[in-house]
Protein backbone atom coordinates (compact mmCIF):
# COMPACT_ATOMS: atom_id res chain seq x y z
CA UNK A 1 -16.60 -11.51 18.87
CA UNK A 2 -13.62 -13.96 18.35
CA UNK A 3 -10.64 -13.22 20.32
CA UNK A 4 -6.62 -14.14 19.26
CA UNK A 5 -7.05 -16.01 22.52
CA UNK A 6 -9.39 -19.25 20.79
CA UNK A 7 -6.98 -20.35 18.29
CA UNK A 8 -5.99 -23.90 19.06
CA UNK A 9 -2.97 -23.69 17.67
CA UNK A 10 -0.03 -21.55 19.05
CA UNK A 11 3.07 -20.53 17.34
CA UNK A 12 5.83 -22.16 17.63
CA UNK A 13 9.05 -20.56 17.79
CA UNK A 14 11.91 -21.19 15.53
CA UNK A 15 9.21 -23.02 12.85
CA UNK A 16 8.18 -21.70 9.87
CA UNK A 17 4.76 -22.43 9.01
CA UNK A 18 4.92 -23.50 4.91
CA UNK A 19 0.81 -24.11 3.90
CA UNK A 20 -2.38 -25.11 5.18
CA UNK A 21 -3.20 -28.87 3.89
CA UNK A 22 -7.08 -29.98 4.68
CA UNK A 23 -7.12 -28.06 7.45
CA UNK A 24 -3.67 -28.52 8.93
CA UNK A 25 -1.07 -26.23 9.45
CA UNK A 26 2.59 -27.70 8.02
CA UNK A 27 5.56 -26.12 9.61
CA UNK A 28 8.96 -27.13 9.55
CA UNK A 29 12.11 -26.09 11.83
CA UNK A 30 13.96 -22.50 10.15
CA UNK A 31 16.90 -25.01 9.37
CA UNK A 32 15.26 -27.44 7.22
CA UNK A 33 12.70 -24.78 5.24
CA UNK A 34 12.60 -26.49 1.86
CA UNK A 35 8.84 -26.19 0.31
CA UNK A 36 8.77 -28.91 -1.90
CA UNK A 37 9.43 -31.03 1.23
CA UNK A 38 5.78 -30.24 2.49
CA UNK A 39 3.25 -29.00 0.01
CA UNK A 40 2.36 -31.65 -2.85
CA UNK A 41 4.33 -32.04 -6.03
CA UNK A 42 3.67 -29.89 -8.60
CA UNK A 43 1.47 -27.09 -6.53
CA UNK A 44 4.05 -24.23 -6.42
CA UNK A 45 6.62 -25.29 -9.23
CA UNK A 46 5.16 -22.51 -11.44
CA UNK A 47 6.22 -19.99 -8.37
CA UNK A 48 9.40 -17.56 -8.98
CA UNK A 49 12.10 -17.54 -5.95
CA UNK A 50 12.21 -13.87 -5.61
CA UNK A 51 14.79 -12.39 -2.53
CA UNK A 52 14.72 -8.23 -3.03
CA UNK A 53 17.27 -7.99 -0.94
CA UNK A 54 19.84 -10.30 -3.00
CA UNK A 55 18.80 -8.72 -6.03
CA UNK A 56 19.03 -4.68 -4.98
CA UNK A 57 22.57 -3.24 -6.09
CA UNK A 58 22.24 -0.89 -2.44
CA UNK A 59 21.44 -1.81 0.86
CA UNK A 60 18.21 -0.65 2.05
CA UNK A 61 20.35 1.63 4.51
CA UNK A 62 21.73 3.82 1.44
CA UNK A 63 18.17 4.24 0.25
CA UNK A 64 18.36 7.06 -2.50
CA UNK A 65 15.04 8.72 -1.17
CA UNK A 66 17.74 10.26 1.02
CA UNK A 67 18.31 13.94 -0.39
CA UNK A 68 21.45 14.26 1.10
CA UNK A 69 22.90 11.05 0.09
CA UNK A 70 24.21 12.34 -3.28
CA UNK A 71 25.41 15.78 -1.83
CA UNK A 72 27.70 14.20 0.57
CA UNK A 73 29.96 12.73 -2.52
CA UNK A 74 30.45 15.82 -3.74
CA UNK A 75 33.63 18.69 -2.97
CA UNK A 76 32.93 21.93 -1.55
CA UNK A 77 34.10 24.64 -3.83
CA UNK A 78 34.22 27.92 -4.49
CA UNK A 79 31.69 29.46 -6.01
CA UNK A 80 30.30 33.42 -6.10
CA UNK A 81 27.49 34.67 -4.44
CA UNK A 82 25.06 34.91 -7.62
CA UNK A 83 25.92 31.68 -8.68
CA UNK A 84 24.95 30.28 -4.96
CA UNK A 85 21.58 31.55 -4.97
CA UNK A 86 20.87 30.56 -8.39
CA UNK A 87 21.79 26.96 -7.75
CA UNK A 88 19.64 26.59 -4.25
CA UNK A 89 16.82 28.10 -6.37
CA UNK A 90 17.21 25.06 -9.09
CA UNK A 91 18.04 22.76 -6.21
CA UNK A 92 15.91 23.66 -2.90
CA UNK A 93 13.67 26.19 -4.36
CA UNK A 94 12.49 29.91 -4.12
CA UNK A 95 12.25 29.78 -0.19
CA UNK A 96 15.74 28.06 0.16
CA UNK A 97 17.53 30.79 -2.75
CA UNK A 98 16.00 33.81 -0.30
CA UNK A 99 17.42 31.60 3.03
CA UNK A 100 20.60 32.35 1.12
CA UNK A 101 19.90 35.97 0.09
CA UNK A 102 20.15 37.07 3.22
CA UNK A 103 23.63 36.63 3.95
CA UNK A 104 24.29 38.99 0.95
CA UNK A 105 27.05 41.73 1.75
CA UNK A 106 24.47 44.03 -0.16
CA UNK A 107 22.04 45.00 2.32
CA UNK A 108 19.68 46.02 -0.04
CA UNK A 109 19.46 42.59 -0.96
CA UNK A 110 19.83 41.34 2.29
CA UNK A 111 16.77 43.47 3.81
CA UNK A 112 14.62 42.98 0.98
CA UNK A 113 15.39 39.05 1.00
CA UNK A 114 14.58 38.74 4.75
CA UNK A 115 11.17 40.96 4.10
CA UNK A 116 9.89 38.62 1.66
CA UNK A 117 10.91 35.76 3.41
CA UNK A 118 8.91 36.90 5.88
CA UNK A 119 5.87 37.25 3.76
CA UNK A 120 6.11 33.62 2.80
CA UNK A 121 6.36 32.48 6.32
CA UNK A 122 2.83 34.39 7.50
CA UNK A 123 1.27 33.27 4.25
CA UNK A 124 2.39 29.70 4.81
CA UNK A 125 1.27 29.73 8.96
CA UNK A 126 -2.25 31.00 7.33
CA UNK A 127 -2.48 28.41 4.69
CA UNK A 128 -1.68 26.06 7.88
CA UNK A 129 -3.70 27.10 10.14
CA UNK A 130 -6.27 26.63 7.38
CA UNK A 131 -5.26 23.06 6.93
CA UNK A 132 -3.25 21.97 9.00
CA UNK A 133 -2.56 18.45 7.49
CA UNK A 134 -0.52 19.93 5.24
CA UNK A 135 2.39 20.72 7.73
CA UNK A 136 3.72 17.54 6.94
CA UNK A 137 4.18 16.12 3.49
CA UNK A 138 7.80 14.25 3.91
CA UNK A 139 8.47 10.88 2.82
CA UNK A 140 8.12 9.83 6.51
CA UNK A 141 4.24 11.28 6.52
CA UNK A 142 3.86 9.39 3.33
CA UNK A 143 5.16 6.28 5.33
CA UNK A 144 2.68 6.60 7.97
CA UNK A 145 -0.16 6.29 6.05
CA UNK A 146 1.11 3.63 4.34
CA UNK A 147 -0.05 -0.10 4.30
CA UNK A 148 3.43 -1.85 3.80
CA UNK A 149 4.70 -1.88 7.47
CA UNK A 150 8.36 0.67 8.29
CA UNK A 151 7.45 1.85 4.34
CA UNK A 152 10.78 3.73 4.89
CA UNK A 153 13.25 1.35 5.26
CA UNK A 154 11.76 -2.46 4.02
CA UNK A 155 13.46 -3.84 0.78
CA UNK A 156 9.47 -4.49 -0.31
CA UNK A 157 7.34 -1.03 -0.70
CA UNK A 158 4.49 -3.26 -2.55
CA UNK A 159 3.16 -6.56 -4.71
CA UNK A 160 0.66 -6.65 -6.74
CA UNK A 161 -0.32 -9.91 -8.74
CA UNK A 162 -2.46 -9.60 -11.88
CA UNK A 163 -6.01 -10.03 -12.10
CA UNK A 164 -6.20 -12.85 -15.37
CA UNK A 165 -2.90 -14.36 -15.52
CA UNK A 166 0.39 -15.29 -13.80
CA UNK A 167 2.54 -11.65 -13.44
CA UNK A 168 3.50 -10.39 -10.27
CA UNK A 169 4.66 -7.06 -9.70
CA UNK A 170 7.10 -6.22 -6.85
CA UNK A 171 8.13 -2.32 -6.31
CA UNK A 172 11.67 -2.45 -4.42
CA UNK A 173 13.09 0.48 -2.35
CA UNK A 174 15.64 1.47 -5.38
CA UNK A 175 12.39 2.67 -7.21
CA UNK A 176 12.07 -0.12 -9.21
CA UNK A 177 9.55 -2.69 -10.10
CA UNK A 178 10.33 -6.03 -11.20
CA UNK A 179 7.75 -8.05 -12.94
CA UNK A 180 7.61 -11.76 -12.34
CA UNK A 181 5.89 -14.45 -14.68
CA UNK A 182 6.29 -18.07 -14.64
CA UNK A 183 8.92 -18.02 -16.77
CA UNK A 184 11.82 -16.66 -14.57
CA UNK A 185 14.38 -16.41 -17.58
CA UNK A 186 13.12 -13.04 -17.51
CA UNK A 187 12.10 -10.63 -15.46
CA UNK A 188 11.36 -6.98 -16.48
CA UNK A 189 12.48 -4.04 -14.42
CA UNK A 190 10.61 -1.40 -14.07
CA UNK A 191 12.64 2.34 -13.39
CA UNK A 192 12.58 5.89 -14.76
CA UNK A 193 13.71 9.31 -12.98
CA UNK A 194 9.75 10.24 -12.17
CA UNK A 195 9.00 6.90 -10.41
CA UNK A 196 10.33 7.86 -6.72
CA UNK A 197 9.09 6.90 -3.14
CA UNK A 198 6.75 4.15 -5.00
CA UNK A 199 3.73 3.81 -2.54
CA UNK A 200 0.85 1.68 -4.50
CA UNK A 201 0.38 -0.15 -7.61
CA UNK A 202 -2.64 -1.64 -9.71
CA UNK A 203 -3.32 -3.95 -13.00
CA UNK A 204 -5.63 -2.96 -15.30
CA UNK A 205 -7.93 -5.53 -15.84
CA UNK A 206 -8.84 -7.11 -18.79
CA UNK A 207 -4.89 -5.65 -20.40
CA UNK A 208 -1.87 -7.91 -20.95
CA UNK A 209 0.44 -6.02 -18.82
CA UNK A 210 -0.47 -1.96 -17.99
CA UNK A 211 0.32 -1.32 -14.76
CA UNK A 212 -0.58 1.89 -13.01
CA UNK A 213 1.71 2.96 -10.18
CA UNK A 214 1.38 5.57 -7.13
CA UNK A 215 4.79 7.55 -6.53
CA UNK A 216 5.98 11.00 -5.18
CA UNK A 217 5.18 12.63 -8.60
CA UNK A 218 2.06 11.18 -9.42
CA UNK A 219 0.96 8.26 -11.25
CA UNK A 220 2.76 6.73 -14.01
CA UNK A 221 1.41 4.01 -16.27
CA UNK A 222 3.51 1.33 -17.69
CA UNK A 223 2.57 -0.67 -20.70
CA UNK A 224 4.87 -4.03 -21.19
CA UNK A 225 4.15 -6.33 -24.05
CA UNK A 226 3.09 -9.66 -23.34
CA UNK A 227 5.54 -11.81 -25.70
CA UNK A 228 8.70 -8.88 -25.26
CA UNK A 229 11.57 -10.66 -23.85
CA UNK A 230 13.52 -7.38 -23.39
CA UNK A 231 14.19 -6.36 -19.52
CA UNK A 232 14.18 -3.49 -19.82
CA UNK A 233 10.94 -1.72 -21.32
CA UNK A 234 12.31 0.77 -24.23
CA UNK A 235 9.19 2.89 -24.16
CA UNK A 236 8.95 5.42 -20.71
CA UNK A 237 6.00 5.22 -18.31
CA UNK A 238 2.93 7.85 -19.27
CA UNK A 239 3.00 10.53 -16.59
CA UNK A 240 -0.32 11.42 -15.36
CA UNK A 241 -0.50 14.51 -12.86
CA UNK A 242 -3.28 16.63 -11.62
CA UNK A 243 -2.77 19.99 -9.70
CA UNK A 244 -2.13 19.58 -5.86
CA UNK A 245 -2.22 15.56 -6.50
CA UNK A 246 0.91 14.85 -5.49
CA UNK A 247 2.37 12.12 -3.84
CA UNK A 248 -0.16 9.97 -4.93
CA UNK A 249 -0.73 7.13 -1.94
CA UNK A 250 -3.20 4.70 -3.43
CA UNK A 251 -4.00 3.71 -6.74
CA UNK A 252 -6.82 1.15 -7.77
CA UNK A 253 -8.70 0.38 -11.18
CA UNK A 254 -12.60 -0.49 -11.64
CA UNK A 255 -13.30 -3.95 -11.68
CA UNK A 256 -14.07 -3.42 -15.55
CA UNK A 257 -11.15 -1.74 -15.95
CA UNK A 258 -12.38 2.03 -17.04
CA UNK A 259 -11.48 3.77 -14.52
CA UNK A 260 -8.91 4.50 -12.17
CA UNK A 261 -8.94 6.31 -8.82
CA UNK A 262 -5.96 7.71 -7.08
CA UNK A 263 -5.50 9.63 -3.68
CA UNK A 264 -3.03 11.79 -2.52
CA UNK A 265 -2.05 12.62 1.26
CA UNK A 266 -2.18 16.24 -0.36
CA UNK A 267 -5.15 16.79 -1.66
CA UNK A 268 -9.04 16.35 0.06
CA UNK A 269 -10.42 15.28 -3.17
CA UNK A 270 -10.07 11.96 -5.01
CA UNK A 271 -9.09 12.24 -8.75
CA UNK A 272 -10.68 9.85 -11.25
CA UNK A 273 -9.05 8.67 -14.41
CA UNK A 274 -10.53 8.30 -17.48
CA UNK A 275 -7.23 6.98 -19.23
CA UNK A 276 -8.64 6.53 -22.86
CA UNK A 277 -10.23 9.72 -23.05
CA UNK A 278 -6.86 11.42 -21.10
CA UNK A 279 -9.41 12.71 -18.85
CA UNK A 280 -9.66 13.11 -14.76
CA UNK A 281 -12.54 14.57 -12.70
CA UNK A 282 -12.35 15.23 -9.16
CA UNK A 283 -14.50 14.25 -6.60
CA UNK A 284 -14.55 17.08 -4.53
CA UNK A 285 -14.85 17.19 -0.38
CA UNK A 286 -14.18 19.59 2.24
CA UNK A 287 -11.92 17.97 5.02
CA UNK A 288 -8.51 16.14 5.66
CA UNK A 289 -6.58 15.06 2.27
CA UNK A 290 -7.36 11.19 1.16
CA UNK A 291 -5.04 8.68 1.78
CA UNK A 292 -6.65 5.48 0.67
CA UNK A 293 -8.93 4.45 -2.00
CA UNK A 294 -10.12 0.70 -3.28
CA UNK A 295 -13.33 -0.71 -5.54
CA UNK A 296 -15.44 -3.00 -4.15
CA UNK A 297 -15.52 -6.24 -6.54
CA UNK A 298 -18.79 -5.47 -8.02
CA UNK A 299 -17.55 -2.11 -9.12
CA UNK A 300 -20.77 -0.61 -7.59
CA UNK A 301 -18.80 1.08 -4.36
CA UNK A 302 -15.83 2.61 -4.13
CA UNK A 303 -14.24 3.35 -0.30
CA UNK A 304 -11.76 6.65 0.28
CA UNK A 305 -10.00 6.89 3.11
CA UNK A 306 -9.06 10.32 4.97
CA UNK A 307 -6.20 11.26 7.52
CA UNK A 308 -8.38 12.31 9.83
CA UNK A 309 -11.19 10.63 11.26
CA UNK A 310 -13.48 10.29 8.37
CA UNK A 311 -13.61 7.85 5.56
CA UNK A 312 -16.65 7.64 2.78
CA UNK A 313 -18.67 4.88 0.87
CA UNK A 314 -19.75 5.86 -2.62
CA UNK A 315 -22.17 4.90 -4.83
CA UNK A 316 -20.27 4.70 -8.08
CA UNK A 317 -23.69 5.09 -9.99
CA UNK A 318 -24.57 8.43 -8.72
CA UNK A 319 -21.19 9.57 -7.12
CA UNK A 320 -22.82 10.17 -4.21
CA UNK A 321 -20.87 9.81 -0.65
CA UNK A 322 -22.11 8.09 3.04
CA UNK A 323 -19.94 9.61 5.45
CA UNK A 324 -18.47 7.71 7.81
CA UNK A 325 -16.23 8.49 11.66
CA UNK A 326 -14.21 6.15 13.36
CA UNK A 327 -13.67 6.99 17.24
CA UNK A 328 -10.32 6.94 17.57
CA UNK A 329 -7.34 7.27 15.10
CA UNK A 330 -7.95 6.64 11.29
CA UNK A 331 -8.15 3.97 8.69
CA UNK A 332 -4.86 1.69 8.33
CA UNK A 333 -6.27 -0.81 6.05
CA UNK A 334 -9.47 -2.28 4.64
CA UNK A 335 -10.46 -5.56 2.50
CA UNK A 336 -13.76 -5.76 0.72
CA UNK A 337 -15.05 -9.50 0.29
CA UNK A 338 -15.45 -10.87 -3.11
CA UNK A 339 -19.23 -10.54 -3.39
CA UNK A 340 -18.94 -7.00 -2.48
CA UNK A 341 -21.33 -7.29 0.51
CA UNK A 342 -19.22 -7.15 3.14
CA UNK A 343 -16.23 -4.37 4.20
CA UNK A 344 -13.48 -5.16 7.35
CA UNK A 345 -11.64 -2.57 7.88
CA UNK A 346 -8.47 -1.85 10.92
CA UNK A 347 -7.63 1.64 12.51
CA UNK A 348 -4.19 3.25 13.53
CA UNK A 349 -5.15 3.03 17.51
CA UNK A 350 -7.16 0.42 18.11
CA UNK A 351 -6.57 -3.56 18.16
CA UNK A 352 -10.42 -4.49 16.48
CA UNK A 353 -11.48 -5.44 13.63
CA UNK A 354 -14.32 -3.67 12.33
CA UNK A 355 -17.33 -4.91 9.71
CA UNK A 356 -19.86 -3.21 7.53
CA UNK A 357 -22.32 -5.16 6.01
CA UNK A 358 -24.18 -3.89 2.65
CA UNK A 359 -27.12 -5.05 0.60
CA UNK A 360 -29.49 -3.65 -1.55
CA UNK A 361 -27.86 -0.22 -1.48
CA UNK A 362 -29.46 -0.11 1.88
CA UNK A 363 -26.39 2.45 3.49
CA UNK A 364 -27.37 4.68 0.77
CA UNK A 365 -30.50 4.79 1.71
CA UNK A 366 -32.31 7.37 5.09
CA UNK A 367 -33.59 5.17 7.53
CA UNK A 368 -34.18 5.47 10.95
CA UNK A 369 -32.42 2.46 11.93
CA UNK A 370 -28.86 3.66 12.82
CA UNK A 371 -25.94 2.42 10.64
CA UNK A 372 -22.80 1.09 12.50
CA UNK A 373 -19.54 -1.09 11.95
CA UNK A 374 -19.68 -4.11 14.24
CA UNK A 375 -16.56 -5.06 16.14
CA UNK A 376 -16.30 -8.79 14.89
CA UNK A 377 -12.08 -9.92 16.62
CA UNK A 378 -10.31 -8.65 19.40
CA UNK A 379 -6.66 -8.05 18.33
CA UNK A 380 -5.58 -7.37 21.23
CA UNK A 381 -1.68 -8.28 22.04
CA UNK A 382 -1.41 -11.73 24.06
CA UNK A 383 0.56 -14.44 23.93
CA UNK A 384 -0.08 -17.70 22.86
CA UNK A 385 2.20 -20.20 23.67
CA UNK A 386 5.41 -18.62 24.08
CA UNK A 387 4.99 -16.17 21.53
CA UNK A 388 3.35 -12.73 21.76
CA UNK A 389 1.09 -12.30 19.13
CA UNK A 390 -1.68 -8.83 17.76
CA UNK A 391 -1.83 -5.46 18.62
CA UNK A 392 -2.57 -2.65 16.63
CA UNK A 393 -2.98 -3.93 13.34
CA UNK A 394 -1.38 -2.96 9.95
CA UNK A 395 -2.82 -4.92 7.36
CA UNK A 396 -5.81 -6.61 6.42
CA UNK A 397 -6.35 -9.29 3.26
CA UNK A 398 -9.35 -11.13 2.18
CA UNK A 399 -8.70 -14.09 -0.28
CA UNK A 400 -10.47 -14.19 -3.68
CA UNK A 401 -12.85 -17.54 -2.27
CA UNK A 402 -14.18 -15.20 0.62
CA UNK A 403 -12.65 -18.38 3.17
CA UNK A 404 -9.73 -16.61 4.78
CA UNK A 405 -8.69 -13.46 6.36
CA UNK A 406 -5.26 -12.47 7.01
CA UNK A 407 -4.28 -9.54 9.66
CA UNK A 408 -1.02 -8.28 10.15
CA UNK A 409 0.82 -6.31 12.67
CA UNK A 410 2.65 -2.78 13.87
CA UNK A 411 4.09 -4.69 17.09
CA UNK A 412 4.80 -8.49 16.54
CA UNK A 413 5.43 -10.44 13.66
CA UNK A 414 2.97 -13.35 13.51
CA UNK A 415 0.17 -13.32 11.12
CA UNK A 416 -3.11 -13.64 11.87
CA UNK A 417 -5.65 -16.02 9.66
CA UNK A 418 -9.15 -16.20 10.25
CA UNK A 419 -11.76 -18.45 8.58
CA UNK A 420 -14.78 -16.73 7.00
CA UNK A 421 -18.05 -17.54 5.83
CA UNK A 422 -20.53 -14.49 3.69
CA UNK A 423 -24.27 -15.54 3.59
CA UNK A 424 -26.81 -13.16 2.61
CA UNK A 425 -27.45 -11.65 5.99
CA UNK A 426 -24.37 -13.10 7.93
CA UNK A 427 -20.97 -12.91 8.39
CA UNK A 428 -19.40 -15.26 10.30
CA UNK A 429 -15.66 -15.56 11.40
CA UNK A 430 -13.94 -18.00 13.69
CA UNK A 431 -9.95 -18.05 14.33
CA UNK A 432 -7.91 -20.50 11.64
CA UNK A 433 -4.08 -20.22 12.60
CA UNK A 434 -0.89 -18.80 12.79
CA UNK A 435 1.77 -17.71 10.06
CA UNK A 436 5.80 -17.44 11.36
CA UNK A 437 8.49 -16.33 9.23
CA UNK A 438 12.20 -16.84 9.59
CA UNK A 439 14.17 -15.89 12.81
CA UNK A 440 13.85 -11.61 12.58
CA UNK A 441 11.26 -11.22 10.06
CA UNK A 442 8.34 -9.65 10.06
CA UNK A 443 5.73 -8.86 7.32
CA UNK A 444 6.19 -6.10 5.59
CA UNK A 445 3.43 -6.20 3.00
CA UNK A 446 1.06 -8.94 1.51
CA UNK A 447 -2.05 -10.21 -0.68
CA UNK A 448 -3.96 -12.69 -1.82
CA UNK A 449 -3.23 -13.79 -5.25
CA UNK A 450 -6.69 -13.84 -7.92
CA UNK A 451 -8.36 -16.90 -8.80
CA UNK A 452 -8.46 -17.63 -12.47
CA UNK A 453 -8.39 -20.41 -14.71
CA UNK A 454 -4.83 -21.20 -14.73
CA UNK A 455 -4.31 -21.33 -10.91
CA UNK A 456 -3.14 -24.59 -9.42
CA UNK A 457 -5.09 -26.88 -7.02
CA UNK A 458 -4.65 -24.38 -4.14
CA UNK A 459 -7.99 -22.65 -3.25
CA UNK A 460 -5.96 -19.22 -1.92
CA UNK A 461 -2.47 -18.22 -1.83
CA UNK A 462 -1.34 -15.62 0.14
CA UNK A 463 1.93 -13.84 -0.77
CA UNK A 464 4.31 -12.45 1.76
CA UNK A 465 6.51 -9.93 1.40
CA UNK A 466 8.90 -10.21 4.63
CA UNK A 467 11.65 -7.49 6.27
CA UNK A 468 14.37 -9.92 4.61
CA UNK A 469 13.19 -9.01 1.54
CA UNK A 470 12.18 -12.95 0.94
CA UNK A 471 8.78 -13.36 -0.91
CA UNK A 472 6.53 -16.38 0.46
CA UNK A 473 3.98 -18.04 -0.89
CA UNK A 474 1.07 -19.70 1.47
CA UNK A 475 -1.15 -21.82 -0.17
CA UNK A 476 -4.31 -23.15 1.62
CA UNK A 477 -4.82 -26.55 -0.69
């Protein structure tokens, strides 16, 4: 098992590490970051400069997920007591109108407000008690089971590059999504009154530009056309919403593009889409709600995540499950490799990377060899050099060439790559090196961008989404 401990190369403070050139690492000093000065002429011209941060009209302090952020601009006045009630029912809800009922002068109204209020309360302990998961359903609980690290307050909730061509999607904390192309003269955005708390997004593959994103009310699916030049799409997002599916967490299409599967922190079952037909089946489990849910490459597995302790393997030809348990904590992130062979996964607790190895459909299968994920890196916190670098880990990327591994962290703010090899029956990983940002930044979210015909001379480029809201591209060339 490889340890943070045998890279050769520490971090160096105050440098910003620009690409990986035959092997090397470049880096130049935070005052003198200029790209084109390192990496070859030519590689990343095509690349938009994208800074979230400059481009939001609000801070990400005044985020408008805030409910109270609007009602704080607003005079008190006076208003009767009917007309109070009715407006914290169309407001707050049933439970918040009867919090007001019973201050009623009528006491009529006032005892028979506190009775059922109190019938709501025992029915809600029961429910619970029952499943107890569902005590907390906030914004902040969505945050936690996020993959974008401090989902509740970074300028960058997600990025998502297309599968066949060069668009990149970037959901902001306003709710919106810009959509980047390598022509930056114009960039669509993305924003309609359903798409709040944005927590995931996928491309369907093998489309010009539908986009299917994970929010607070569901899923919504945008279509953009390919040759519009208008930023602003005129047509709204589809809405697609199944009972008890709400927020939706994770959102990821089949590799041939058929089918999309979504999870929601409140709801045990996963929901599959069948977006042509407008039709969604569950896949139904007894347990903790889902919370994360991605295809394997191949399109012949798909992985769901849980909040507890659990997570599942299916067989997408027979929709049938292999249950895993981690020991401690849950599942913070996962990457499959490109062959489809090979799973790494990172829990909440523990500073280890974990791998599962699959061929010939053999964890589907009752043997009486036991199954287990083998602990492959120690991610322990240390410090190299002069900087600390691991922990518990927050993110996990595999590139589309199966050579590098990225990690990222709760605690520090240095990213972890690790070269990989995938043979038939082995998996081999040894440490690579060391990715800084700018003085104060940490990584907030990042992937590896596809390979496809049009992609320049770099083998892998890993995008960066960082707390500034600056958006970095790594290429290894």
């Amino acid at each position: 098992m490889v340890s943070l401990q045998n890279f050769s190369m520490s971090p160096s403070p105050g440098d910003v590490t620009i690409c990986e050139q035959q092997g090397r690492i470049c880096s130049l000093p935070n005052t003198e970051v200029d790209v084109a000065k390192c990496i070859p002429a030519g590689v990343m011209a095509r690349y938009p400069e994208i800074n979230i941060a400059r481009e939001l009209f609000q801070t990400p302090s005044s985020n408008i997920l805030h409910s109270d952020s609007g009602r704080n601009l607003m005079m008190p006045v006076n208003e009767s007591f009917l007309k109070h009630v009715t407006r914290k029912f169309f407001e707050e809800g049933f439970s918040a109108a009867l919090e007001a009922a019973t201050v009623s002068p009528n006491a009529l109204v006032k005892t028979s407000a506190k009775y059922i209020l109190y019938l709501i309360n025992v029915g809600n302990n029961m429910r619970y008690f029952l499943r107890p998961h569902l005590r907390d359903q906030t914004l902040a609980s969505v945050g936690k089971f996020s993959e974008t690290k401090d989902w509740m307050r970074s300028p960058i909730r997600c990025i998502r590059w297309h599968p066949h061509c060069f668009k990149l999607a970037v959901a902001a904390s306003d709710d919106s999504i810009r959509v980047y192309t390598d022509e930056p003269t114009t960039v669509p955005v993305l924003k309609t009154g359903l798409q709040k708390g944005i927590t995931s997004m996928a491309w369907r593959p093998f489309t010009a530009g539908l986009l299917a994103v994970g929010c607070q009310s569901g899923v919504l699916l945008w279509s953009l056309e390919p040759n519009s030049h208008i930023t602003r799409p005129l047509s709204q997002a589809t809405h697609l919403k199944s009972p008890n599916h709400s927020p939706v967490t994770s959102v990821d299409w089949s590799p041939n593009g058929c089918l999309l599967v979504t999870a929601s922190i409140n709801d045990s079952d996963i929901v599959i889409w069948d977006v042509d037909q407008n039709r969604s089946t569950p896949l139904r489990r007894m347990g903790a709600p889902c919370t994360q849910v991605k295809w394997s490459p191949d399109g012949c597995r798909l992985f769901s995540a849980t909040m507890g302790s659990v997570f599942r393997v299916w067989n997408a030809n027979k929709w049938t499950p292999e249950r895993w348990t981690v020991g401690v904590g849950t599942i913070q992130s996962l990457a499959w490799s490109p062959c489809g062979s090979q799973m790494v996964f990172v829990t909440t607790e523990e500073p280890c990377l974990y791998a599962l190895h699959f061929i010939e459909e053999q964890v589907f299968s009752n043997t009486s060899t036991p199954k287990q994920a083998l602990p492959v890196a120690d991610l322990s916190k240390t410090t190299v050099g002069e900087v600390e670098v691991g922990g518990r880990p927050q993110q996990v990327v595999w590139c589309p060439s199966g050579e590098h591994l990225a990690v990222s962290f709760r605690d520090t703010s240095v990213i972890s790559i690790f070269s990989t090899s995938i043979s038939k029956h082995n998996f081999n990983i040894s440490p690579s090196c060391f990715l800084n940002g700018l003085p104060g930044e940490y990584p907030t979210y990042m992937c590896f961008q596809p390979r496809y015909r049009k992609v320049e001379r770099a083998t892998s480029v890993l995008t960066i989404g960082w707390s500034s809201g600056r958006i970095q591209y790594f290429p290894f060339l």
